[in-house]
C-alpha atoms as a PDB file:
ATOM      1  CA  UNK A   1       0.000   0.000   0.000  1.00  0.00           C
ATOM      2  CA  UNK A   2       3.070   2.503   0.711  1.00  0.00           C
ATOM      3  CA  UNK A   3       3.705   2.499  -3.134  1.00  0.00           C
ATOM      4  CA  UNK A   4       0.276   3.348  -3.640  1.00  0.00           C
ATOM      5  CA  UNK A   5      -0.160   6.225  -1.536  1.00  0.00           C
ATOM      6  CA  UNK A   6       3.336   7.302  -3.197  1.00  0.00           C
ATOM      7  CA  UNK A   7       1.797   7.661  -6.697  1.00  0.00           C
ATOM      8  CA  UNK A   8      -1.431   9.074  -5.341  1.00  0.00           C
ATOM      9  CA  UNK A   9       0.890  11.854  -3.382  1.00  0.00           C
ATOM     10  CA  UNK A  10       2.950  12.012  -7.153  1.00  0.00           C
ATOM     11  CA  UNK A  11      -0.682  12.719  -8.963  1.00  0.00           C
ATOM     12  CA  UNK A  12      -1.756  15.253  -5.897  1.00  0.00           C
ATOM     13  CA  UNK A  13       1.402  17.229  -6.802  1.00  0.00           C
ATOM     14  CA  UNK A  14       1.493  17.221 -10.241  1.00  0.00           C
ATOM     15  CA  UNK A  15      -2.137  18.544  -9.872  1.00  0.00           C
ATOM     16  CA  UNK A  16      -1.334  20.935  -7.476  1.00  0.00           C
ATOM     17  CA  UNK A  17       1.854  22.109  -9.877  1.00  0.00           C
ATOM     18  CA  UNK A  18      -1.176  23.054 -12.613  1.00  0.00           C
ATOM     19  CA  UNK A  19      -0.795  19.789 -14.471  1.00  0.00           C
ATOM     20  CA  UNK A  20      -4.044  18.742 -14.207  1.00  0.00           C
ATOM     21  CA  UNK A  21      -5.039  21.700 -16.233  1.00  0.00           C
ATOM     22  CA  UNK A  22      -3.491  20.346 -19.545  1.00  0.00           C
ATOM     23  CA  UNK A  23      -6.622  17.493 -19.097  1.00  0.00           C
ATOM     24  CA  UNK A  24      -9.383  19.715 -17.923  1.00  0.00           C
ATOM     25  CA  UNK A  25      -8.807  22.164 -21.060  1.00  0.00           C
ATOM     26  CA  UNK A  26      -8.409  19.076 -23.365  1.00  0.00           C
ATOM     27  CA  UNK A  27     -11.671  18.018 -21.737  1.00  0.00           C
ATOM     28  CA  UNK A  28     -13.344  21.773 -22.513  1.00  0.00           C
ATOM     29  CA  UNK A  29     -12.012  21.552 -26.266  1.00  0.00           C
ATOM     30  CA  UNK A  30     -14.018  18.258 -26.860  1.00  0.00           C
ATOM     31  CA  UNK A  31     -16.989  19.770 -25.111  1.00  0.00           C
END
Protein backbone atom coordinates (compact mmCIF):
# COMPACT_ATOMS: atom_id res chain seq x y z
CA UNK A 1 0.00 0.00 0.00
CA UNK A 2 3.07 2.50 0.71
CA UNK A 3 3.70 2.50 -3.13
CA UNK A 4 0.28 3.35 -3.64
CA UNK A 5 -0.16 6.22 -1.54
CA UNK A 6 3.34 7.30 -3.20
CA UNK A 7 1.80 7.66 -6.70
CA UNK A 8 -1.43 9.07 -5.34
CA UNK A 9 0.89 11.85 -3.38
CA UNK A 10 2.95 12.01 -7.15
CA UNK A 11 -0.68 12.72 -8.96
CA UNK A 12 -1.76 15.25 -5.90
CA UNK A 13 1.40 17.23 -6.80
CA UNK A 14 1.49 17.22 -10.24
CA UNK A 15 -2.14 18.54 -9.87
CA UNK A 16 -1.33 20.93 -7.48
CA UNK A 17 1.85 22.11 -9.88
CA UNK A 18 -1.18 23.05 -12.61
CA UNK A 19 -0.79 19.79 -14.47
CA UNK A 20 -4.04 18.74 -14.21
CA UNK A 21 -5.04 21.70 -16.23
CA UNK A 22 -3.49 20.35 -19.54
CA UNK A 23 -6.62 17.49 -19.10
CA UNK A 24 -9.38 19.72 -17.92
CA UNK A 25 -8.81 22.16 -21.06
CA UNK A 26 -8.41 19.08 -23.36
CA UNK A 27 -11.67 18.02 -21.74
CA UNK A 28 -13.34 21.77 -22.51
CA UNK A 29 -12.01 21.55 -26.27
CA UNK A 30 -14.02 18.26 -26.86
CA UNK A 31 -16.99 19.77 -25.11
Amino acid sequence: KGSQLGLETIIDGMVKDGMWDVYTDFGRDLS
